[in-house]
C-alpha atoms as a PDB file:
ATOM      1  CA  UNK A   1     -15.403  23.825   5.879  1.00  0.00           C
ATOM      2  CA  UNK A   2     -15.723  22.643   1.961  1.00  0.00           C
ATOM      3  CA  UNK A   3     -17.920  19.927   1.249  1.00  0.00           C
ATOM      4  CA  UNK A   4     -17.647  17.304  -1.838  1.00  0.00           C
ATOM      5  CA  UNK A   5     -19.803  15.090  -2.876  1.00  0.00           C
ATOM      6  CA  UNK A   6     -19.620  11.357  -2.812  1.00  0.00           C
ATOM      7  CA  UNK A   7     -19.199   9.547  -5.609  1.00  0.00           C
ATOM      8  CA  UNK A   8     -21.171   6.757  -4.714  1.00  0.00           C
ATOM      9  CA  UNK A   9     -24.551   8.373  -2.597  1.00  0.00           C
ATOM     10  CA  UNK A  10     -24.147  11.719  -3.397  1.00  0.00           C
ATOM     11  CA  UNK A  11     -24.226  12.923   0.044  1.00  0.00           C
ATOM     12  CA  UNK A  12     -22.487  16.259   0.885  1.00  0.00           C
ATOM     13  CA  UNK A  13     -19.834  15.541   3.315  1.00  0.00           C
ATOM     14  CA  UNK A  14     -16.785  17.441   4.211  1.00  0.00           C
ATOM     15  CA  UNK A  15     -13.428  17.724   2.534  1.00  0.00           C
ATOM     16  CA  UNK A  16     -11.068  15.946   4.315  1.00  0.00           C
ATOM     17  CA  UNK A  17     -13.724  12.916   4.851  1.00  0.00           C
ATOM     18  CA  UNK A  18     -11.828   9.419   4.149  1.00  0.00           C
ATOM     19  CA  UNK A  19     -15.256   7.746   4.222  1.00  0.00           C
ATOM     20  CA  UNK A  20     -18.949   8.904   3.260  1.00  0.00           C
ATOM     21  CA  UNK A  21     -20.796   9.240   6.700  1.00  0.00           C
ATOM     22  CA  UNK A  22     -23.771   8.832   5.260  1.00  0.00           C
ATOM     23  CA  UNK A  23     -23.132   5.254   2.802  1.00  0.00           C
ATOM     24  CA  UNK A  24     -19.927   4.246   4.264  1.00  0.00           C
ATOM     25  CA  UNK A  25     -18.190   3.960   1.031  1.00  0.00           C
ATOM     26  CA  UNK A  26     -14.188   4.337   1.017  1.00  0.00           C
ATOM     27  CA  UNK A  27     -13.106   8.020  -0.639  1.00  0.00           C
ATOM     28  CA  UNK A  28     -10.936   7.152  -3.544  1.00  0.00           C
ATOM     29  CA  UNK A  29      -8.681   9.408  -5.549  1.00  0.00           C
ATOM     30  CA  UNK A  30      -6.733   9.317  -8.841  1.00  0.00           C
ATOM     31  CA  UNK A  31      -3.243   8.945  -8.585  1.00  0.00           C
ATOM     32  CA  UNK A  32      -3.094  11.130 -11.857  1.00  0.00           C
ATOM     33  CA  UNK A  33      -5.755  13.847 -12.051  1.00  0.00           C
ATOM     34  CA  UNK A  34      -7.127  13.857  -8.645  1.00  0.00           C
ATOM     35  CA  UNK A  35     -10.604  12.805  -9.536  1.00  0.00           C
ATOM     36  CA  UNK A  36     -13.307  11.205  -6.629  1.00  0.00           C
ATOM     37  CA  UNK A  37     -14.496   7.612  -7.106  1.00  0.00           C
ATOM     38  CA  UNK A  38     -14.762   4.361  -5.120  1.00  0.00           C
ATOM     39  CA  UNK A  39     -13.826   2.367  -8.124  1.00  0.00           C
ATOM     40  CA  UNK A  40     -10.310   0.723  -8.440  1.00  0.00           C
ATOM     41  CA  UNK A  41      -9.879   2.760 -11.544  1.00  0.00           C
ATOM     42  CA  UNK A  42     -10.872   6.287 -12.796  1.00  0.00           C
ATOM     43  CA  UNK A  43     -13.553   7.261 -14.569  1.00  0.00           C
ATOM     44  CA  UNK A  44     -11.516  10.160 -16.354  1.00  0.00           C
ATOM     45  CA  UNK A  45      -8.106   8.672 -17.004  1.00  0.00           C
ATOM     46  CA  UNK A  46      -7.754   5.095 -16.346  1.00  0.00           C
ATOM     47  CA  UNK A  47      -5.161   5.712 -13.795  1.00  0.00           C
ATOM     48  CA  UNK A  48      -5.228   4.050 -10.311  1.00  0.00           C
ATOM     49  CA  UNK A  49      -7.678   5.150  -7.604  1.00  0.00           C
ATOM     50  CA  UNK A  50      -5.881   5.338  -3.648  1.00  0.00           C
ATOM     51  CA  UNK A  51      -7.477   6.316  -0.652  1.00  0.00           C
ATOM     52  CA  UNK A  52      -8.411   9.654   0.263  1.00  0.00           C
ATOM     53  CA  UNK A  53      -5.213  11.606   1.173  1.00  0.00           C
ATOM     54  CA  UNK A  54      -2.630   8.992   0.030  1.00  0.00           C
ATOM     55  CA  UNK A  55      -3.164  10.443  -3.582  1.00  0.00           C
ATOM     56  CA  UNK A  56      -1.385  13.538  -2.576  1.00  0.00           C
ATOM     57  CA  UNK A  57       1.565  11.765  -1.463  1.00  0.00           C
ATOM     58  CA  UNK A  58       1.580  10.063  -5.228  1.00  0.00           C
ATOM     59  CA  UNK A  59       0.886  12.168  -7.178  1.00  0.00           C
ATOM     60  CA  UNK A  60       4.502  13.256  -8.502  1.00  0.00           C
ATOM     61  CA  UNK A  61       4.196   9.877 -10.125  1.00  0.00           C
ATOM     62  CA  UNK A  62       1.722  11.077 -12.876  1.00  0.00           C
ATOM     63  CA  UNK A  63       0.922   8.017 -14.736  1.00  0.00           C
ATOM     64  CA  UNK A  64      -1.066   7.861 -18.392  1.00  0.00           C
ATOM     65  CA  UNK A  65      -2.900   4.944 -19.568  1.00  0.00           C
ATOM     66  CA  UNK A  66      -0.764   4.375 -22.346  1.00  0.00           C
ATOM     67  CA  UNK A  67       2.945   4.258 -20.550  1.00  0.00           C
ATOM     68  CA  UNK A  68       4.064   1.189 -18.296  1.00  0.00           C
ATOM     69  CA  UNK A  69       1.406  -1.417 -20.455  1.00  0.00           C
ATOM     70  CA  UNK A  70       2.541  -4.561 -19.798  1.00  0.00           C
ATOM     71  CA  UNK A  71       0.394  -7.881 -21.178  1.00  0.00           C
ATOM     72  CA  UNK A  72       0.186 -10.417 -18.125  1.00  0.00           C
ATOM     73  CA  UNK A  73      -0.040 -14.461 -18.279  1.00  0.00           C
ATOM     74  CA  UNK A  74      -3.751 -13.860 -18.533  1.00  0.00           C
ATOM     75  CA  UNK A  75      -4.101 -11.505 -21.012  1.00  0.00           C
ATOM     76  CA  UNK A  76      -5.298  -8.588 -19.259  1.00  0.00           C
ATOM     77  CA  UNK A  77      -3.968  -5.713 -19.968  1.00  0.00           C
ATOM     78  CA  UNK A  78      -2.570  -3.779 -16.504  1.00  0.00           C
ATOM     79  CA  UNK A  79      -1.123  -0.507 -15.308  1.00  0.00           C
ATOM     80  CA  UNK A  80       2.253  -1.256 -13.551  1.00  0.00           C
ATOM     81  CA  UNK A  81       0.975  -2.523 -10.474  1.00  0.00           C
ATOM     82  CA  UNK A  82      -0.460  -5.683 -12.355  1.00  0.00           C
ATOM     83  CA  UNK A  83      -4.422  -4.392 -11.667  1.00  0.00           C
ATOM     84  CA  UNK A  84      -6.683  -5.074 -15.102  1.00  0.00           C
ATOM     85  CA  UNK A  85      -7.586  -1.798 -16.686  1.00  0.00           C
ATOM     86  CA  UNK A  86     -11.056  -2.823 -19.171  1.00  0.00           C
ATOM     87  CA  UNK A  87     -12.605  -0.413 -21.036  1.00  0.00           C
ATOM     88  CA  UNK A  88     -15.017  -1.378 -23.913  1.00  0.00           C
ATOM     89  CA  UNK A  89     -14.037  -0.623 -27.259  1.00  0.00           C
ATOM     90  CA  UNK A  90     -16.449  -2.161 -30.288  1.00  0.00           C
ATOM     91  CA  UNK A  91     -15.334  -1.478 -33.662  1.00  0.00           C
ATOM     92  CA  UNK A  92     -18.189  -2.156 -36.398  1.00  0.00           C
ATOM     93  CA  UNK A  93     -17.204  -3.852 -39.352  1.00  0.00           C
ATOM     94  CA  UNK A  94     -18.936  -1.595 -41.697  1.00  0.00           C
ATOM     95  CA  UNK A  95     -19.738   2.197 -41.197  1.00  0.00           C
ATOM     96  CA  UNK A  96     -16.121   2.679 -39.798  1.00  0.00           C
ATOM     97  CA  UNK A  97     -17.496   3.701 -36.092  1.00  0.00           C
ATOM     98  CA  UNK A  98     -16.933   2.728 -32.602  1.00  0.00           C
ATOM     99  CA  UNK A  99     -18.893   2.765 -29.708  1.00  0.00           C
ATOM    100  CA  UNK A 100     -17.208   3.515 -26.297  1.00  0.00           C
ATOM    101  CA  UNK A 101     -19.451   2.940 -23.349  1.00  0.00           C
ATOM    102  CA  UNK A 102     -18.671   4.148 -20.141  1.00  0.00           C
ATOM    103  CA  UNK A 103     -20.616   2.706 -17.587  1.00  0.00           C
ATOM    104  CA  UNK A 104     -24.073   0.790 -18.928  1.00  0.00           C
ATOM    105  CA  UNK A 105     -25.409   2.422 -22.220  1.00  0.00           C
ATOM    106  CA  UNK A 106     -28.568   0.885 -23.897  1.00  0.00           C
ATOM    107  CA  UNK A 107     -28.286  -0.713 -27.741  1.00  0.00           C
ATOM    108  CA  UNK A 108     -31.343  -0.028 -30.348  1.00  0.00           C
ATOM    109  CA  UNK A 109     -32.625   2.351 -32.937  1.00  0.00           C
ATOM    110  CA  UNK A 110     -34.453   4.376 -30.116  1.00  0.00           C
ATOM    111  CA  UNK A 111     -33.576   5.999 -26.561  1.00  0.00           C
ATOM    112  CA  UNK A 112     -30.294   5.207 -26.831  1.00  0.00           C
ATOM    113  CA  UNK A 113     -27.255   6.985 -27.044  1.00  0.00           C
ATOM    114  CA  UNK A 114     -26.258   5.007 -30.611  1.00  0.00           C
ATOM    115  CA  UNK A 115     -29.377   5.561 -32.380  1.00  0.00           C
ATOM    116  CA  UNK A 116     -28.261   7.612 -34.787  1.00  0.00           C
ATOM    117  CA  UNK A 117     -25.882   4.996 -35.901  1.00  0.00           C
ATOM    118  CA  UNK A 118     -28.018   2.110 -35.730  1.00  0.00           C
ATOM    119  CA  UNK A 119     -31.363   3.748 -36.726  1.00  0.00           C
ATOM    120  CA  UNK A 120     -31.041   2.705 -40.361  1.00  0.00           C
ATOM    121  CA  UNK A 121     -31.086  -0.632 -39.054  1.00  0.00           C
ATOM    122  CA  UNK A 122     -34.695  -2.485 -39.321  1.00  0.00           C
ATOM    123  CA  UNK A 123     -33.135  -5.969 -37.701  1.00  0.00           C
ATOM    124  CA  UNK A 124     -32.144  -3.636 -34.493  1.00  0.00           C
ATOM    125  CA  UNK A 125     -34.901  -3.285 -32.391  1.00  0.00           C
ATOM    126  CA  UNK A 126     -36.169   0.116 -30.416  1.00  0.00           C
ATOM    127  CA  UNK A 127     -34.560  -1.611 -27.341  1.00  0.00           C
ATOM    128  CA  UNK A 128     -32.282  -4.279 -28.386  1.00  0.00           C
ATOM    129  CA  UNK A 129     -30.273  -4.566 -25.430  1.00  0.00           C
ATOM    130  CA  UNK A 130     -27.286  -3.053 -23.350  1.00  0.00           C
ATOM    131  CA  UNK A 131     -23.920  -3.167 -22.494  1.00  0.00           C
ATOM    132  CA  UNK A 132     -23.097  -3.469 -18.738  1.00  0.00           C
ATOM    133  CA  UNK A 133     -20.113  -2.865 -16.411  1.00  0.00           C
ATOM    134  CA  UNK A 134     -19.810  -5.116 -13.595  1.00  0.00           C
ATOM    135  CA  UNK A 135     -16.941  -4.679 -11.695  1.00  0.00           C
ATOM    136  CA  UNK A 136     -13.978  -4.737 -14.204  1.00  0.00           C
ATOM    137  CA  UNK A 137     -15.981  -6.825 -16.474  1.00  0.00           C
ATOM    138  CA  UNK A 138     -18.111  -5.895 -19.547  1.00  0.00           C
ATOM    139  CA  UNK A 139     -21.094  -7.720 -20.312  1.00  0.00           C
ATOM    140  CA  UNK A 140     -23.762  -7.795 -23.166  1.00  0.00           C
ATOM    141  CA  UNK A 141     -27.578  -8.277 -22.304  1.00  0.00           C
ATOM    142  CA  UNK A 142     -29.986  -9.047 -25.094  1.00  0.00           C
ATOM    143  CA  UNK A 143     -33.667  -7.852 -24.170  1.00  0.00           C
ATOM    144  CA  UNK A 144     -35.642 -10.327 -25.825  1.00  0.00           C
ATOM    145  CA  UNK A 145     -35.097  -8.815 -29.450  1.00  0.00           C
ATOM    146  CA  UNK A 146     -36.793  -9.792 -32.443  1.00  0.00           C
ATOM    147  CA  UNK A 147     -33.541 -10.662 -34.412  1.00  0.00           C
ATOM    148  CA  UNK A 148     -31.359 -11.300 -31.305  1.00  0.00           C
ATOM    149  CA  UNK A 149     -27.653 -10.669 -30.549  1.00  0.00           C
ATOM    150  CA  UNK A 150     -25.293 -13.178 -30.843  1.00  0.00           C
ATOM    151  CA  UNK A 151     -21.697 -13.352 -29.761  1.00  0.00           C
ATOM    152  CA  UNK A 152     -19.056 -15.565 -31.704  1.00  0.00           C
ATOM    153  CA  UNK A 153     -21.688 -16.751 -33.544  1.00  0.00           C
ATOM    154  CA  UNK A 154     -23.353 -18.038 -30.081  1.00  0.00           C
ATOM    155  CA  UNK A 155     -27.399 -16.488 -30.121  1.00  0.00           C
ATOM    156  CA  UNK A 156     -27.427 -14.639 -26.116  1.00  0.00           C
ATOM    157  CA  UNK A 157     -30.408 -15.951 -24.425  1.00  0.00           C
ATOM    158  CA  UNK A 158     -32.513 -12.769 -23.502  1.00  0.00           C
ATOM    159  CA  UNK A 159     -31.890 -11.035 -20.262  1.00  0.00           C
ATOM    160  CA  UNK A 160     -28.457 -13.066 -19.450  1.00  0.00           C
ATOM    161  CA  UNK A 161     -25.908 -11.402 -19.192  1.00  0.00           C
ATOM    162  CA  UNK A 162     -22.661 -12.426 -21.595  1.00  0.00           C
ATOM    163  CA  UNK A 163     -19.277 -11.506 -20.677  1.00  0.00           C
ATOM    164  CA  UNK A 164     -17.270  -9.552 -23.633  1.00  0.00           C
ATOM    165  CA  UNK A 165     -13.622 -10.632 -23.686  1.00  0.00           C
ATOM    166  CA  UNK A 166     -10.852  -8.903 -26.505  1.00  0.00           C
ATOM    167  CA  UNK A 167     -11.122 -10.591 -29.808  1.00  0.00           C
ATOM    168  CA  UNK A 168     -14.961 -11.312 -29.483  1.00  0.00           C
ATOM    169  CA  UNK A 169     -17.262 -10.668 -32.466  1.00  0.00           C
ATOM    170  CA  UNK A 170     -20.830  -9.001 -31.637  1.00  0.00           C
ATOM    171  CA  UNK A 171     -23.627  -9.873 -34.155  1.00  0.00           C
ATOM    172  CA  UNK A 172     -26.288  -7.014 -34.037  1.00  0.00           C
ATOM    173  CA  UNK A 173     -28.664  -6.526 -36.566  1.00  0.00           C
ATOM    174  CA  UNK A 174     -26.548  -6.451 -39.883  1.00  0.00           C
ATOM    175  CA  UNK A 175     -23.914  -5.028 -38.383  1.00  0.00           C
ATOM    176  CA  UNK A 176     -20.938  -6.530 -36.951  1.00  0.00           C
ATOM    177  CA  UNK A 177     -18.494  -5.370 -34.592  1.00  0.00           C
ATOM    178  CA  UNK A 178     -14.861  -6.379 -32.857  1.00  0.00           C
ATOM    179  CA  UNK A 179     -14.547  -6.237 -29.029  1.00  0.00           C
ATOM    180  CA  UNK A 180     -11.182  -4.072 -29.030  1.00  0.00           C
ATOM    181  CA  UNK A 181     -10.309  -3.422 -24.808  1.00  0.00           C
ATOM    182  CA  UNK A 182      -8.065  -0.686 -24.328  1.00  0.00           C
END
């Protein structure tokens, strides 16, 4: 019998498993591409995550990202079925670049994976902060930093988390960026 791996643990377990044995976490699948997770979205396309098996039954339905959008009361953006989709999307003021996190990514001029756009930065420190994912939500954690991080003109207190909404404006060093979600 075929074995995958789970998405959550990493524990081998076989195939047609609907939950890990070994963490207990629910098997979810893309409605789209087919990919494991046990979030409510995936990781690849953005698309809807169902349980285990009922993917197969919807998957003629292939669904991008960018068709069915709809903007509800809220503001969230949603897939048809009304679910927020959040991904971050920073756009810096000056330098023209974006940074796209996926999951949690660190922020400074070293060990992180935007140092070589922020390394020419002396206000940045080695380990300024991070961005975080919890849940659907994005947050922004300053570590403490010499110069400090501040959102909407707000200076973060160090180590507390911040939630990121569309439209924010994230002060970091001298640079300057607009929360875009997508």
């Amino acid at each position: 019998m075929k074995e995958i791996e789970c998405p959550s643990c990493g524990e081998l377990i076989p195939d047609d498993s609907k939950y890990c044995d070994q963490c207990g976490s629910e098997l979810l699948q893309c409605v789209n591409c087919g990919t494991l997770g046990t979030d409510d979205f995936c990781s690849e396309c953005g698309n809807p995550m169902v349980s285990k098996g009922k993917a197969d039954n919807q998957s003629a339905r292939t669904v991008t990202p960018r068709q069915e959008e709809k903007v509800v009361d809220d503001g969230n953006t949603t897939i048809g079925c009304r679910v927020p989709v959040k991904r971050l999307v920073l756009k810096a003021r000056k330098g023209n670049f974006i940074l796209r996190p996926e999951h949690e990514a660190i922020i400074g001029r070293s060990n992180s994976p935007y140092e070589h756009l922020l390394s020419d930065c002396n206000l940045i420190s080695r380990r300024h902060g991070k961005f975080v994912k919890q849940g659907r939500d994005w947050f922004i954690v300053d570590f403490g930093s010499t110069n400090g991080t501040l959102i909407n003109d707000v200076e973060l207190q160090p180590n507390e988390p911040m939630r990121l909404r569309e439209g924010d404006i994230v002060d970091i060093g001298t640079y300057i960026f607009d929360v875009i979600e997508r």
